[in-house]
C-alpha atoms as a PDB file:
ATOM      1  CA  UNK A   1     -57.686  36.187  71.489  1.00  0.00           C
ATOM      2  CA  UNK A   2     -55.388  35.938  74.352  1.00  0.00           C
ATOM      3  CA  UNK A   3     -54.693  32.205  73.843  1.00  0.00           C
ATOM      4  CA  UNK A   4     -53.887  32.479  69.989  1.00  0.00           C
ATOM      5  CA  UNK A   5     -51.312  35.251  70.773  1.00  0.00           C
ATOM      6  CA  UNK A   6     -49.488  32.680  73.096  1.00  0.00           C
ATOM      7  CA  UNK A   7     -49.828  29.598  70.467  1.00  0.00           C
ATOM      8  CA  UNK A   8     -48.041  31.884  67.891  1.00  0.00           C
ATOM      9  CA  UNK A   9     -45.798  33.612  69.646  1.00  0.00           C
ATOM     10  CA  UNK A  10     -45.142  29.648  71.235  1.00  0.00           C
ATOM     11  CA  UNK A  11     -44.885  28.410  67.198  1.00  0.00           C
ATOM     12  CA  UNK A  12     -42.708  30.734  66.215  1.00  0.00           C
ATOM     13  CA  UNK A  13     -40.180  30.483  69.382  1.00  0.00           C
ATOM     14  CA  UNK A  14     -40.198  26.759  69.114  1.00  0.00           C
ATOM     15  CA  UNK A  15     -37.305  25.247  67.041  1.00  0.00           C
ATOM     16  CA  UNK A  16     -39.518  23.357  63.908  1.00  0.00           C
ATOM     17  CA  UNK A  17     -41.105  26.145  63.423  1.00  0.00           C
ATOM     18  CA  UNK A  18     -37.890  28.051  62.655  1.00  0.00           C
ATOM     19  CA  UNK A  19     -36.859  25.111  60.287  1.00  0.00           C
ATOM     20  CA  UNK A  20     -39.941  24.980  58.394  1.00  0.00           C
ATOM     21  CA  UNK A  21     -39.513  29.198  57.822  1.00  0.00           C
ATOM     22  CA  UNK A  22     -36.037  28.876  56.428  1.00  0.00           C
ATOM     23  CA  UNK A  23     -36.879  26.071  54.167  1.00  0.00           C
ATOM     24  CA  UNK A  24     -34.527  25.609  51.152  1.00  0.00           C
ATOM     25  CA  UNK A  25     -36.216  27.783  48.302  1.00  0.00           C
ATOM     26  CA  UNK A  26     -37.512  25.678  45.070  1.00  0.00           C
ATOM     27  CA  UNK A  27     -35.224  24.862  42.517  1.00  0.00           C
ATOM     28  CA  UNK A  28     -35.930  26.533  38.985  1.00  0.00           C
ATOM     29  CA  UNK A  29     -34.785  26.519  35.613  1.00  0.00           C
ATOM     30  CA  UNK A  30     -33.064  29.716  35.447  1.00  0.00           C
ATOM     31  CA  UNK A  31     -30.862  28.654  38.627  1.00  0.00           C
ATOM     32  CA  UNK A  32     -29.954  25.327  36.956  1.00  0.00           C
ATOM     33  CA  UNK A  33     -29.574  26.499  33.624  1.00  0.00           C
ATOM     34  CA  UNK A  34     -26.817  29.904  35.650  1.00  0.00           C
ATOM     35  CA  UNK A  35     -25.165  27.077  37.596  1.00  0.00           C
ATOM     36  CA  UNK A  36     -24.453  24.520  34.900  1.00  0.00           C
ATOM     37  CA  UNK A  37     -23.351  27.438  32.200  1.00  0.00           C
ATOM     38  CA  UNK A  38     -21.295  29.554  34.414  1.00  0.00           C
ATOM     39  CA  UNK A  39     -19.432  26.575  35.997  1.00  0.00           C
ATOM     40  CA  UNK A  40     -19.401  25.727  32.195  1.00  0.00           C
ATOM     41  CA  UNK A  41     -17.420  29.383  31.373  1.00  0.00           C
ATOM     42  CA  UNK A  42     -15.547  28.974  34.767  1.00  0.00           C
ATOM     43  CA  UNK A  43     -13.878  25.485  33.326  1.00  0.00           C
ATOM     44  CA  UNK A  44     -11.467  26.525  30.963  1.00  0.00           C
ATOM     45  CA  UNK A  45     -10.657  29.717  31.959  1.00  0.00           C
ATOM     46  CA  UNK A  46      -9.765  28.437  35.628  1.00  0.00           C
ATOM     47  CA  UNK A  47      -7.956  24.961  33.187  1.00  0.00           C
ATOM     48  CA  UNK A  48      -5.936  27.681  31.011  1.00  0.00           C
ATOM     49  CA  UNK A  49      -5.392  30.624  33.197  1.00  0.00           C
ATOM     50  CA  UNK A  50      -4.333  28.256  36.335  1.00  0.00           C
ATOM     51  CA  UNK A  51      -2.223  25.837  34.469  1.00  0.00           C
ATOM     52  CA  UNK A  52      -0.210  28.314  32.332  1.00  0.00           C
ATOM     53  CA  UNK A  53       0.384  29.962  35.714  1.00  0.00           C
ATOM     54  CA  UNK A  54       1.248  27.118  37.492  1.00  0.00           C
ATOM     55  CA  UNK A  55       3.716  25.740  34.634  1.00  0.00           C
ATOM     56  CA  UNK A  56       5.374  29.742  34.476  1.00  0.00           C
ATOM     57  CA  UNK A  57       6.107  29.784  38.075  1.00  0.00           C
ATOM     58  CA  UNK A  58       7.666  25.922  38.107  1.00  0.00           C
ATOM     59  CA  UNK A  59       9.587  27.245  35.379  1.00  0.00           C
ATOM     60  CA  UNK A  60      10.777  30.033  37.532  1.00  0.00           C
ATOM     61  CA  UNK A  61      11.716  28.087  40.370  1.00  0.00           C
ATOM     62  CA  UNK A  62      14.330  25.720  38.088  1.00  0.00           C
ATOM     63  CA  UNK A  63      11.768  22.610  37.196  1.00  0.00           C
ATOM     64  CA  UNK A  64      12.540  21.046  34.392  1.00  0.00           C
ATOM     65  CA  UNK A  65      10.326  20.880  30.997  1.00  0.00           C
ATOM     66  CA  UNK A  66       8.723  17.630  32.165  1.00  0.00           C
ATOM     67  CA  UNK A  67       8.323  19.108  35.690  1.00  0.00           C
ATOM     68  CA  UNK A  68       6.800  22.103  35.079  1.00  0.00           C
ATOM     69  CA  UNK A  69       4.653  20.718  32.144  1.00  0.00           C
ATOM     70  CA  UNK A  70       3.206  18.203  34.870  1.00  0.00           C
ATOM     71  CA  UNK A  71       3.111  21.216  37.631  1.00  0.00           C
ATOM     72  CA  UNK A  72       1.153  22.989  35.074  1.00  0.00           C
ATOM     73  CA  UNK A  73      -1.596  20.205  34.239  1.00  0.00           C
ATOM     74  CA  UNK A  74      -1.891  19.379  38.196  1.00  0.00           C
ATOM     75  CA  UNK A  75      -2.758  23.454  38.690  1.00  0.00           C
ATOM     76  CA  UNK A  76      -4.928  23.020  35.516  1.00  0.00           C
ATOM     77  CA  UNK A  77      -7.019  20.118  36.729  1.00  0.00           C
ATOM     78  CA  UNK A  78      -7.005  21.405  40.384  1.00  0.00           C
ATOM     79  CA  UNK A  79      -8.435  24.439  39.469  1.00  0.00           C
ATOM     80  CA  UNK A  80     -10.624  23.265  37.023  1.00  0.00           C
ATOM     81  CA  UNK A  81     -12.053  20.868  39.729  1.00  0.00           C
ATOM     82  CA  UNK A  82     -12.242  23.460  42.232  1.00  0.00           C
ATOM     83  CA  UNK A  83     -14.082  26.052  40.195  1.00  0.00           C
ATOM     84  CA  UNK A  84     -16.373  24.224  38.471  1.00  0.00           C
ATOM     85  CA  UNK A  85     -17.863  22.831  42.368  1.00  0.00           C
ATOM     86  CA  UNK A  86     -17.606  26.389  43.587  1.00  0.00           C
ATOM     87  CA  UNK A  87     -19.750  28.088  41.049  1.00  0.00           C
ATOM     88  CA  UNK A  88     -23.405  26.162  41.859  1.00  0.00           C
ATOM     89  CA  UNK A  89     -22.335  26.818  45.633  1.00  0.00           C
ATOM     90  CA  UNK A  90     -21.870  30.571  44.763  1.00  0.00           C
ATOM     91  CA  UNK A  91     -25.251  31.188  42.406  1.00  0.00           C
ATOM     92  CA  UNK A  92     -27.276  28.870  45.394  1.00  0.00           C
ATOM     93  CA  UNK A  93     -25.346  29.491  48.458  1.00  0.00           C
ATOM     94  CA  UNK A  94     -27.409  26.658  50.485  1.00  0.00           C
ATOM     95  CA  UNK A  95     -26.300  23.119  49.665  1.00  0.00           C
ATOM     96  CA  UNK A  96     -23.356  21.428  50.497  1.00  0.00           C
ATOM     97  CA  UNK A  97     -19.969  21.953  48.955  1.00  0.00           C
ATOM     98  CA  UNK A  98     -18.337  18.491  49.360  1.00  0.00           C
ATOM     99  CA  UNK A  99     -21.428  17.064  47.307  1.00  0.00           C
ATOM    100  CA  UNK A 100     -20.496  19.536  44.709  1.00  0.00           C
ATOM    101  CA  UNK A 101     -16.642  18.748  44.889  1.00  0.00           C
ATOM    102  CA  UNK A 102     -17.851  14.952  44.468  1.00  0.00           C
ATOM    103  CA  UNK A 103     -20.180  15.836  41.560  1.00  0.00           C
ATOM    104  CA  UNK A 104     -17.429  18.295  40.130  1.00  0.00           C
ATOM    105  CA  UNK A 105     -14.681  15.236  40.360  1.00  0.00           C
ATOM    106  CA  UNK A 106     -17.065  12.625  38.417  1.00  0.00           C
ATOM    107  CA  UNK A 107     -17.610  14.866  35.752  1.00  0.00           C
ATOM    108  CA  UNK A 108     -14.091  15.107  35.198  1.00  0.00           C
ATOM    109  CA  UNK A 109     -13.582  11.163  35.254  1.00  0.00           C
ATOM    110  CA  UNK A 110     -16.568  11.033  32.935  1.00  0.00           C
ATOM    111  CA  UNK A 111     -14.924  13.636  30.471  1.00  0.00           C
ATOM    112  CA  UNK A 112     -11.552  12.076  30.708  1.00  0.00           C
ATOM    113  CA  UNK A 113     -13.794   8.717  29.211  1.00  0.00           C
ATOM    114  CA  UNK A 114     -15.212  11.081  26.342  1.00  0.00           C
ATOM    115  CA  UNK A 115     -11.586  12.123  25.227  1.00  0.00           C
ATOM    116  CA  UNK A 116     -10.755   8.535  25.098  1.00  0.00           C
ATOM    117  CA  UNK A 117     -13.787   7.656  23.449  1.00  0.00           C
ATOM    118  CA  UNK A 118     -12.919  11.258  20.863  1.00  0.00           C
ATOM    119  CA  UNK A 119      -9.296   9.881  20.613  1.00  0.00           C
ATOM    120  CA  UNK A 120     -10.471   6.509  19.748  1.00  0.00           C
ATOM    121  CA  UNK A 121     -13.216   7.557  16.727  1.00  0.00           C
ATOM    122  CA  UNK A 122     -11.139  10.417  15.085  1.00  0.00           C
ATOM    123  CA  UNK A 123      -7.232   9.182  16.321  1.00  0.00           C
ATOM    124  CA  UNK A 124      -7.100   8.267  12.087  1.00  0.00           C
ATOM    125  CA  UNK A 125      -7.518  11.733  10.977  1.00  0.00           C
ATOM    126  CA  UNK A 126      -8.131  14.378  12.944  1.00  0.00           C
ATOM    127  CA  UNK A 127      -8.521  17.166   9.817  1.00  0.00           C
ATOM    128  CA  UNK A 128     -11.641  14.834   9.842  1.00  0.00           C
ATOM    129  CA  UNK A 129     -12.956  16.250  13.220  1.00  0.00           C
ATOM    130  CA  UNK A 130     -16.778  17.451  12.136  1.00  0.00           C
ATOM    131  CA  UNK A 131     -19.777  18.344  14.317  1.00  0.00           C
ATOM    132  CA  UNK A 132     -19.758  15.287  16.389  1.00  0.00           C
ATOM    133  CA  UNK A 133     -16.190  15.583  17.332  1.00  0.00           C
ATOM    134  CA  UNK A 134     -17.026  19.543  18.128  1.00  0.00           C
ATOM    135  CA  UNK A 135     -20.185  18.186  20.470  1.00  0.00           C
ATOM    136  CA  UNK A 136     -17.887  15.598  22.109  1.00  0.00           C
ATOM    137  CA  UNK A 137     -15.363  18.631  23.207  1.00  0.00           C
ATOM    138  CA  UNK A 138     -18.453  20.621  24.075  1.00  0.00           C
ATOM    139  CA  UNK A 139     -19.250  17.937  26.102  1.00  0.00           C
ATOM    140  CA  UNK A 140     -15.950  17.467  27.973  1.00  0.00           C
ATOM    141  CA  UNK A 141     -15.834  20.743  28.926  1.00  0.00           C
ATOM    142  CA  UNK A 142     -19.674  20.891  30.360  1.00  0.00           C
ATOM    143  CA  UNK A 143     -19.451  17.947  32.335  1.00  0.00           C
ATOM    144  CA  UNK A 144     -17.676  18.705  35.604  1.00  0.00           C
ATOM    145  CA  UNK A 145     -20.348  21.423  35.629  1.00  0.00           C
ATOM    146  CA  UNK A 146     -23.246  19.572  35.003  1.00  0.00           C
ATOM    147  CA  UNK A 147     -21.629  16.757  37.998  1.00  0.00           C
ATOM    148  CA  UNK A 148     -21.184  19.682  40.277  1.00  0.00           C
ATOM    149  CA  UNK A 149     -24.651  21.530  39.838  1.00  0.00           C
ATOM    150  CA  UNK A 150     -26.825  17.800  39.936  1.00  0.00           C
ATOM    151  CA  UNK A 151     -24.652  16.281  43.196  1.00  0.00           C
ATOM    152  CA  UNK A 152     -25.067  20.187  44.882  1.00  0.00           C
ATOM    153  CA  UNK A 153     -28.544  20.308  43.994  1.00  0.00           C
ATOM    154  CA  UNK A 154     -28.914  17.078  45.397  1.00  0.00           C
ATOM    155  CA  UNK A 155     -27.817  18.127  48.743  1.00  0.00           C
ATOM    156  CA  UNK A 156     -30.110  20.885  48.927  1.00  0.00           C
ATOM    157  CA  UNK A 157     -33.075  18.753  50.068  1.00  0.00           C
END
């Protein structure tokens, strides 16, 4: 009885055994599905909130209309970049950030290609703009989510 005592207590004290005890928990569908939507929600209010900030306060400080319209789409983007990589690092908490600020920055490329795809289908009329054009803006908006949450994810295991 003696001996097992000492080959747990030695187990637990030894430095694997600690590893295997704080193993990363299992992925599930409700923690993918909270990641991807909230970073989804996150998006434009950190593109809209950030940028209209970031455009009034280059305003304020004598830019020009150029200036601060390009001060306001570099806060928009920023923010939208960072926010959208901090949300699946918030709702998990043990991955790795830079994988999700990777993820979070393809999804934006990627979306950047759907608006030029959108621009190129509907650029003839855009009162024409029907469901699929809807799903394509759905779409631009979601992705820097859906890169952040996969590429964090990823670094979880």
């Amino acid at each position: 009885m003696a001996l097992r005592a000492v080959a747990l207590l030695a187990a637990v004290a030894s430095p694997t055994a600690a590893q295997e005890n704080t193993a990363t928990p299992s992925l599930s569908s409700a923690r993918v599905a909270l990641q991807v939507t909230a970073g989804t929600v996150a998006a434009p209010v950190a593109f809209f909130g950030v940028g209209f900030a970031a455009k009034r306060v280059a305003q304020r400080m004598g830019a020009s209309d150029e200036g601060a319209s390009r001060a306001g789409y570099i806060g928009a983007y920023t923010a939208t970049w960072l926010a959208t990589a901090a949300v699946p690092a918030a709702i998990a908490g043990d991955g790795k950030l830079g994988a999700a600020l990777g993820g979070s920055a393809l999804g934006l490329l990627a979306s950047a290609g759907v608006v030029r795809f959108g621009n190129w289908v509907y650029d003839a009329d855009r009162r024409s703009c029907g469901p699929v054009c809807w799903a394509l803006g759905g779409v631009v908006v979601a992705l820097p989510s859906v890169g952040a949450t996969v590429l964090y994810n990823r670094s979880r295991r």
